[in-house]
C-alpha atoms as a PDB file:
ATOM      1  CA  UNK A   1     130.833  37.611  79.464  1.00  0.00           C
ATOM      2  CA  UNK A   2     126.773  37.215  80.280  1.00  0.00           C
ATOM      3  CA  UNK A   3     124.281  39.366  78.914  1.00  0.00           C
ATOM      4  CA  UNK A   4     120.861  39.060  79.868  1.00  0.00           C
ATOM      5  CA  UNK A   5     119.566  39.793  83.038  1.00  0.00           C
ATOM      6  CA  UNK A   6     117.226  43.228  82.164  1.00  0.00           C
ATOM      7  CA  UNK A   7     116.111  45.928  84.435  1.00  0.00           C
ATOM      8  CA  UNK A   8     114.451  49.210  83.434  1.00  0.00           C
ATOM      9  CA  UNK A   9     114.724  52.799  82.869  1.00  0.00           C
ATOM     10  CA  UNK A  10     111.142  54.811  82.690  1.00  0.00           C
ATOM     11  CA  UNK A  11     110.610  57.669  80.077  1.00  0.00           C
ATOM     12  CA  UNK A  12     110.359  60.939  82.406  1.00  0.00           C
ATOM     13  CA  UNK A  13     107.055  62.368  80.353  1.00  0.00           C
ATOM     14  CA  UNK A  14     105.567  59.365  79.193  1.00  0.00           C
ATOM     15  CA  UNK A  15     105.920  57.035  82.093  1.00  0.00           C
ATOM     16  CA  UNK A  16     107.121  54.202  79.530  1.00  0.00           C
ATOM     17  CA  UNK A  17     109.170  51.557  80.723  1.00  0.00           C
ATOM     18  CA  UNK A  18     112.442  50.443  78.900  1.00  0.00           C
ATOM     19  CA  UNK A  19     114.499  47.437  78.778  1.00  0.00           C
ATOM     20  CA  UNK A  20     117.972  47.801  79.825  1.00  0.00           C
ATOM     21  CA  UNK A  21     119.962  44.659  79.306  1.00  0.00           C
ATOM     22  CA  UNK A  22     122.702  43.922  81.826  1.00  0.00           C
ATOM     23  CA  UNK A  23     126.032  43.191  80.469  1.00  0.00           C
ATOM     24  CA  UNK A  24     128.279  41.252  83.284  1.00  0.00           C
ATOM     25  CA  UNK A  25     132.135  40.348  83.115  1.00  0.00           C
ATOM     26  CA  UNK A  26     133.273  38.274  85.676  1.00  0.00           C
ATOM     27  CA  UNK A  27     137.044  37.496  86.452  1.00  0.00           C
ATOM     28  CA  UNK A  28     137.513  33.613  86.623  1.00  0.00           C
ATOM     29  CA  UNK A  29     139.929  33.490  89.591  1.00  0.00           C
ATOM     30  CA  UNK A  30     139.484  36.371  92.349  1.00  0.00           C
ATOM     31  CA  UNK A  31     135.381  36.316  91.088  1.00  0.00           C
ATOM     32  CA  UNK A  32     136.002  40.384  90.354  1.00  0.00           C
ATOM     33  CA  UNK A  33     132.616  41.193  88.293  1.00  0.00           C
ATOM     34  CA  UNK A  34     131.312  44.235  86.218  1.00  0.00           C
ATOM     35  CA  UNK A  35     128.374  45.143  85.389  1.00  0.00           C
ATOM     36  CA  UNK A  36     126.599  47.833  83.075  1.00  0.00           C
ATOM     37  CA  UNK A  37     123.080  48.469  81.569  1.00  0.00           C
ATOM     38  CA  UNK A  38     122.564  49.332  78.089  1.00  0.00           C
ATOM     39  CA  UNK A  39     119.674  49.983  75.860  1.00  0.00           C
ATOM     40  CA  UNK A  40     120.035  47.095  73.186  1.00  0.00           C
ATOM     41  CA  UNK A  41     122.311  43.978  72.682  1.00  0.00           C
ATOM     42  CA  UNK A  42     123.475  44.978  69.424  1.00  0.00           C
ATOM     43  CA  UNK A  43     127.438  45.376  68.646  1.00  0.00           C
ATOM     44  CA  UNK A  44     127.783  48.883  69.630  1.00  0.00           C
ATOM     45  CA  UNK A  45     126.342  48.459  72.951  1.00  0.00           C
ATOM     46  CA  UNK A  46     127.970  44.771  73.342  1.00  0.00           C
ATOM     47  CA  UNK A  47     131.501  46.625  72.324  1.00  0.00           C
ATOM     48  CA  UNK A  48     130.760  49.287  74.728  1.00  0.00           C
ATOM     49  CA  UNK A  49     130.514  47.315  77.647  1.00  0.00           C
ATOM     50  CA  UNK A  50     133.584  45.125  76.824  1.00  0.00           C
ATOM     51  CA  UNK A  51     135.206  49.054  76.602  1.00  0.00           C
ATOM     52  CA  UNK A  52     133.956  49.694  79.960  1.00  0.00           C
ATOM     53  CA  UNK A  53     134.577  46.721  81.643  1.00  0.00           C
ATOM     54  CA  UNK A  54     138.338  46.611  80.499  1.00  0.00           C
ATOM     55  CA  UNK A  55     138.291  50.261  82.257  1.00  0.00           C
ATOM     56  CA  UNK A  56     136.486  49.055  85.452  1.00  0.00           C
ATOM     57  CA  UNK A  57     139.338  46.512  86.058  1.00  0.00           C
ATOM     58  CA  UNK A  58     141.766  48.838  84.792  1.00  0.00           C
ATOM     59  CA  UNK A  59     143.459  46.453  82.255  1.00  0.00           C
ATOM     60  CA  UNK A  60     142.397  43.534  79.654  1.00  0.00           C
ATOM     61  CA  UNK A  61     142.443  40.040  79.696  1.00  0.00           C
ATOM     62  CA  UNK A  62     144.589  37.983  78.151  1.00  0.00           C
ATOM     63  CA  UNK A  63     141.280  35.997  77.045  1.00  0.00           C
ATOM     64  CA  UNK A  64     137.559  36.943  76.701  1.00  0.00           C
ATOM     65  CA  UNK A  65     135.002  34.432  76.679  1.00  0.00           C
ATOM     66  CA  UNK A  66     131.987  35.045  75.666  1.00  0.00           C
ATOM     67  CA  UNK A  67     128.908  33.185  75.909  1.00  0.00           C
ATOM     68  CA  UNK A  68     127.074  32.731  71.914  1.00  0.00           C
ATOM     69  CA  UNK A  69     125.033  35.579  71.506  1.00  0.00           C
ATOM     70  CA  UNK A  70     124.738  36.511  67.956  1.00  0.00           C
ATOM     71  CA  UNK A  71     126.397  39.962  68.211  1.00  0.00           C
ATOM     72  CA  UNK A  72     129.515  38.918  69.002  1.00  0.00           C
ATOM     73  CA  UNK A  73     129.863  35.251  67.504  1.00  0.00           C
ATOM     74  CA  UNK A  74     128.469  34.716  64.092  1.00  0.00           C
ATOM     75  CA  UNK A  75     129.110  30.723  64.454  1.00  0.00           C
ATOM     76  CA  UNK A  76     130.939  28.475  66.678  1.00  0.00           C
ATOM     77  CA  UNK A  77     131.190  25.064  65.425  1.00  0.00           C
ATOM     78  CA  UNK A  78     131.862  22.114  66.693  1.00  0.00           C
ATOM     79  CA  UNK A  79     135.575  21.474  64.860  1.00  0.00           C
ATOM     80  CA  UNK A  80     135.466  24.512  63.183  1.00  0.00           C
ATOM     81  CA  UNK A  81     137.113  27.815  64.371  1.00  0.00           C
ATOM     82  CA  UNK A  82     134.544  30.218  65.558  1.00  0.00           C
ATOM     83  CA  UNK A  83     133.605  33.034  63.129  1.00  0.00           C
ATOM     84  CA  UNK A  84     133.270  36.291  65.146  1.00  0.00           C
ATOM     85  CA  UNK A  85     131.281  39.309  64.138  1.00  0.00           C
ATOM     86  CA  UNK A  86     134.312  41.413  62.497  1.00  0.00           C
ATOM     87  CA  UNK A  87     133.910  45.079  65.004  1.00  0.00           C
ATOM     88  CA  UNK A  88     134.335  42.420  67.261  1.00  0.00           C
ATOM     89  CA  UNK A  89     137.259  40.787  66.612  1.00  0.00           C
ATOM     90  CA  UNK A  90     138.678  44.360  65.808  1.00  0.00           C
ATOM     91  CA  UNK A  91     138.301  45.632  69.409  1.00  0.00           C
ATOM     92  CA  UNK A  92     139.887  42.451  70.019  1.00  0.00           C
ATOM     93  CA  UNK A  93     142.806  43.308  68.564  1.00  0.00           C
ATOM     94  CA  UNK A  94     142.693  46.870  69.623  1.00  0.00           C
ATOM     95  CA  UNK A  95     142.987  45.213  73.536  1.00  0.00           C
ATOM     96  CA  UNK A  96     145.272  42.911  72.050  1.00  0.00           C
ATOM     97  CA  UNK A  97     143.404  40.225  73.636  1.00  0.00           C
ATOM     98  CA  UNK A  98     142.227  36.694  72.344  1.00  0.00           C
ATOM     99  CA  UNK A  99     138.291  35.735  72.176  1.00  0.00           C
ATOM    100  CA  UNK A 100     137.462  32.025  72.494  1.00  0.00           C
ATOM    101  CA  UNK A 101     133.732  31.876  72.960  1.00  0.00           C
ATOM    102  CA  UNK A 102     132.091  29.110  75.050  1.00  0.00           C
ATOM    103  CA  UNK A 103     131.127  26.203  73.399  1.00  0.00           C
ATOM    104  CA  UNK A 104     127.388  25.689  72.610  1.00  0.00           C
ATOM    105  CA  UNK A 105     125.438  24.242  75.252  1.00  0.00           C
ATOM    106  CA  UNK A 106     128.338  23.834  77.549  1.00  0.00           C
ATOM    107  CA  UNK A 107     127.405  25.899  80.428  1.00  0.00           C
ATOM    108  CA  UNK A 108     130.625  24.587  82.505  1.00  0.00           C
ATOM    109  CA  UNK A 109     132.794  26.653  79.884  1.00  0.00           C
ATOM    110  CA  UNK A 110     132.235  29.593  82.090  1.00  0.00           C
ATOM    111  CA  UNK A 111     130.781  28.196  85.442  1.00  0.00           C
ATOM    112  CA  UNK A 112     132.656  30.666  87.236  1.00  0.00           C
ATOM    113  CA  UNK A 113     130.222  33.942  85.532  1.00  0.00           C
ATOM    114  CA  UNK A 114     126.984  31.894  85.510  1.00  0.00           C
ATOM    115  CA  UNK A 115     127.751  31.677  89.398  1.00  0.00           C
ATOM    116  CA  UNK A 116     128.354  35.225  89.591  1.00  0.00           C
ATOM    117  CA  UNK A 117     125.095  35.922  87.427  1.00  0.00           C
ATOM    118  CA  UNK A 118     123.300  34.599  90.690  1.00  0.00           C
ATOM    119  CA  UNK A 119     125.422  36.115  92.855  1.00  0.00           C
ATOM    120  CA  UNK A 120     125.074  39.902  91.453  1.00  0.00           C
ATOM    121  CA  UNK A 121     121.392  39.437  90.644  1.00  0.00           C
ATOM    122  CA  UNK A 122     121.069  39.541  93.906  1.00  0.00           C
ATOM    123  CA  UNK A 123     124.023  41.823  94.912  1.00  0.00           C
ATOM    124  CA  UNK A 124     122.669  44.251  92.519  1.00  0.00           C
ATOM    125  CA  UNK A 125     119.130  43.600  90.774  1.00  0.00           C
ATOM    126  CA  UNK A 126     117.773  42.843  94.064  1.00  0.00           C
ATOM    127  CA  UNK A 127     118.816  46.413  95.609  1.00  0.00           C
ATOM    128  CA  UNK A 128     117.682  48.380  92.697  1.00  0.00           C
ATOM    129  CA  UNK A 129     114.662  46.345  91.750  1.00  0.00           C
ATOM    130  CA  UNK A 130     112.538  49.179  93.647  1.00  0.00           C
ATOM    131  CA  UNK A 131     113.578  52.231  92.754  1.00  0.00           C
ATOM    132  CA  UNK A 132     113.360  53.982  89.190  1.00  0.00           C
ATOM    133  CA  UNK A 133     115.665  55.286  86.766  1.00  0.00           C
ATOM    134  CA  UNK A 134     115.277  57.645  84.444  1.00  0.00           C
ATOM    135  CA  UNK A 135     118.586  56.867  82.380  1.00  0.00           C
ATOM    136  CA  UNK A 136     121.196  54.769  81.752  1.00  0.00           C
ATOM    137  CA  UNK A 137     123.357  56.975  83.109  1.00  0.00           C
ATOM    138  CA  UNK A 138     121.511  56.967  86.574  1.00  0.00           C
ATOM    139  CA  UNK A 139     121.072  53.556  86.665  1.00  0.00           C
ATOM    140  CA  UNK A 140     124.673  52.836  85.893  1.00  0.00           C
ATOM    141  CA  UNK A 141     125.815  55.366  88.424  1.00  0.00           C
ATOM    142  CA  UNK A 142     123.120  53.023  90.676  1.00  0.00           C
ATOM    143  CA  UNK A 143     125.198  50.069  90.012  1.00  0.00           C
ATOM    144  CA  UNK A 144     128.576  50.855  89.760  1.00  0.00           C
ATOM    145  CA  UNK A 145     127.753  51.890  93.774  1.00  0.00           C
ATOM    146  CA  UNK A 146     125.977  48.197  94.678  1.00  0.00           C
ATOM    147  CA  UNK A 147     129.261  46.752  92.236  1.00  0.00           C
ATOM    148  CA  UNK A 148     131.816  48.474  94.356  1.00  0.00           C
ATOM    149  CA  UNK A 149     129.946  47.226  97.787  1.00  0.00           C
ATOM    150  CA  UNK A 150     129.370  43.643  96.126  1.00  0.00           C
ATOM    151  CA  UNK A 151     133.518  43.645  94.718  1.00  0.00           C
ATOM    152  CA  UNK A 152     134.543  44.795  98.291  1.00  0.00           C
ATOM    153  CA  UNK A 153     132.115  42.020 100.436  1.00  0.00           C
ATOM    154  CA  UNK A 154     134.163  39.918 102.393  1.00  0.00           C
ATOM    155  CA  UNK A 155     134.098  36.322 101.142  1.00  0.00           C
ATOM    156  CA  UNK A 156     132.828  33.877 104.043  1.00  0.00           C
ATOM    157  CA  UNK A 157     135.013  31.125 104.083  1.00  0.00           C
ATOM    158  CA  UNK A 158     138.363  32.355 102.942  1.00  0.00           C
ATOM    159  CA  UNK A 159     140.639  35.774 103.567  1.00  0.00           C
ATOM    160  CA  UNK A 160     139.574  39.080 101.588  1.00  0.00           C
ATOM    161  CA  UNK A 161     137.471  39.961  98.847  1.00  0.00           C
ATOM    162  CA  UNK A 162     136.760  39.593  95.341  1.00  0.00           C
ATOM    163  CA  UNK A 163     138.509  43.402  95.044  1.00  0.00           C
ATOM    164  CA  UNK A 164     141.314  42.733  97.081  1.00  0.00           C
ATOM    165  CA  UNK A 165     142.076  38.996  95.731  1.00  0.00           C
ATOM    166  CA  UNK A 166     142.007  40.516  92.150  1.00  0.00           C
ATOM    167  CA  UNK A 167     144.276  43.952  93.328  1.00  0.00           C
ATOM    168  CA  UNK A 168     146.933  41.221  94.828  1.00  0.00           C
ATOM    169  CA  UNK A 169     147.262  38.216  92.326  1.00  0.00           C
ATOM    170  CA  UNK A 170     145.066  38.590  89.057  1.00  0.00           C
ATOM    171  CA  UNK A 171     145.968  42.605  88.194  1.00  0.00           C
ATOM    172  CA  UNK A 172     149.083  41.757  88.143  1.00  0.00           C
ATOM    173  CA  UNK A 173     148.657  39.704  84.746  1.00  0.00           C
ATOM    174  CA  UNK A 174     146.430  41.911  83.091  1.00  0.00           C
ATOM    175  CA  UNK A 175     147.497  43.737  80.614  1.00  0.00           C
ATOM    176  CA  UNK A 176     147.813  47.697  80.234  1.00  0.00           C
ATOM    177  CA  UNK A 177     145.187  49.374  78.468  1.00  0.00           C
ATOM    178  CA  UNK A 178     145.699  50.724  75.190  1.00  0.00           C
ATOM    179  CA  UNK A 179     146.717  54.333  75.062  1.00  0.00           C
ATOM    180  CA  UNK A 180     143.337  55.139  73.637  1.00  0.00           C
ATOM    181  CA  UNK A 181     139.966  52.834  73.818  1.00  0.00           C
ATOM    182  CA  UNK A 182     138.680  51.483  71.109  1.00  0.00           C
ATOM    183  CA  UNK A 183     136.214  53.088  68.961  1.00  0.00           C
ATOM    184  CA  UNK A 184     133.967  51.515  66.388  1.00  0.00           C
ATOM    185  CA  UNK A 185     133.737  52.445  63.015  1.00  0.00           C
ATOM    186  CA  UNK A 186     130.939  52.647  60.717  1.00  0.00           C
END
C-alpha cells in the first residue's frame, strides 16, 4: 500500500484548492493496482481505502503490506514485532487478513507498488492533471475510469493485462469478502 502522490479538488464558491492524497494498492504478481483520493491520511480515510480497494479487486489478500506511515503502523522495529494502530489491526481481522508492514528504509520490500507508483502517476495523474474536480466523488469517478483503462492496457512484452493476469491466476487465491465491510468504531 502507497499513499502519497496528491492531486486536488477546488471549493466550487471559493475557488480554494484542496489536497487529495492518493491511496494506491498494487497486487504483487499480475501488477493489478487501485487507486482512490481522499481528503486526509488519517485512519478513517487510510481504513477506507483499504475497504475500497478489497471491493475493487473483489476479495482480500491473504497479506497487506503497508509502507510506515504513522496511521497505520505505530512502530516497526528492527527485532521487534510491529505495533499497529489498533482500528487497524481490527479491519484486519474483519478481512481476516495478515498485515506485515515493510521494513524501514527498505524500499525493495514492496518494489513491485513503488514501480506501479510510477507507472499510474502517469496512467492516471498525468490524464487528470488538467482538468478540475470539485469532489472526491468526481475525482474518484475520474479515476476509477483512467484505473480501468490502465488495469486493462496490454502489457508489451508478455500475453494480457494486468486485469486479465489477475482474473486468471491471482483471484483465484483471494479470499471472499466478508459478508459485510468493515466499519470503524469510535
Amino acid at each position: 500500500m502507497e499513499h502519497g502522490t496528491c492531486m486536488y479538488i477546488y471549493d466550487r464558491y471559493t475557488g480554494e484548492r484542496i489536497t487529495a492524497y492518493l491511496f494506491e494498492a498494487t497486487l504483487p504478481f499480475s501488477m493489478c493496482s487501485f487507486v482512490r483520493a481522499c481528503p486526509s491520511m488519517k485512519i478513517g480515510d487510510w481504513i477506507d481505502c483499504h475497504i475500497h480497494a478489497f471491493r475493487y479487486f473483489e476479495g482480500v489478500t491473504r497479506l497487506l503490506v503497508p509502507d510506515n506511515l504513522k496511521t497505520g503502523v505505530i512502530s516497526n522495529r528492527k527485532y521487534e514485532d510491529p505495533v499497529l494502530n489498533k482500528s487497524y489491526q481490527e479491519m484486519a481481522d474483519h478481512y481476516d487478513t495478515t498485515i506485515l508492514p515493510t521494513r524501514v528504509r527498505r524500499p525493495k520490500d514492496k518494489a513491485a507498488v513503488e514501480s506501479a507508483v510510477g507507472d499510474c502517476t502517469i496512467a492516471i495523474v498525468g490524464k487528470l492533471r488538467n482538468r478540475k474536480f470539485f469532489s472526491f466523488e468526481e475525482l474518484n469517478e475520474a479515476i476509477l475510469k483512467e484505473l480501468d483503462t490502465f488495469n486493462s492496457k496490454p502489457f508489451q512484452k508478455k500475453e494480457g493485462s494486468r486485469k486479465s493476469v489477475y482474473m486468471d491466476e491471482e483471484f483465484p487465491f483471494m479470499k471472499p469478502l466478508p459478508k459485510y465491510p468493515f466499519e470503524l468504531s469510535e
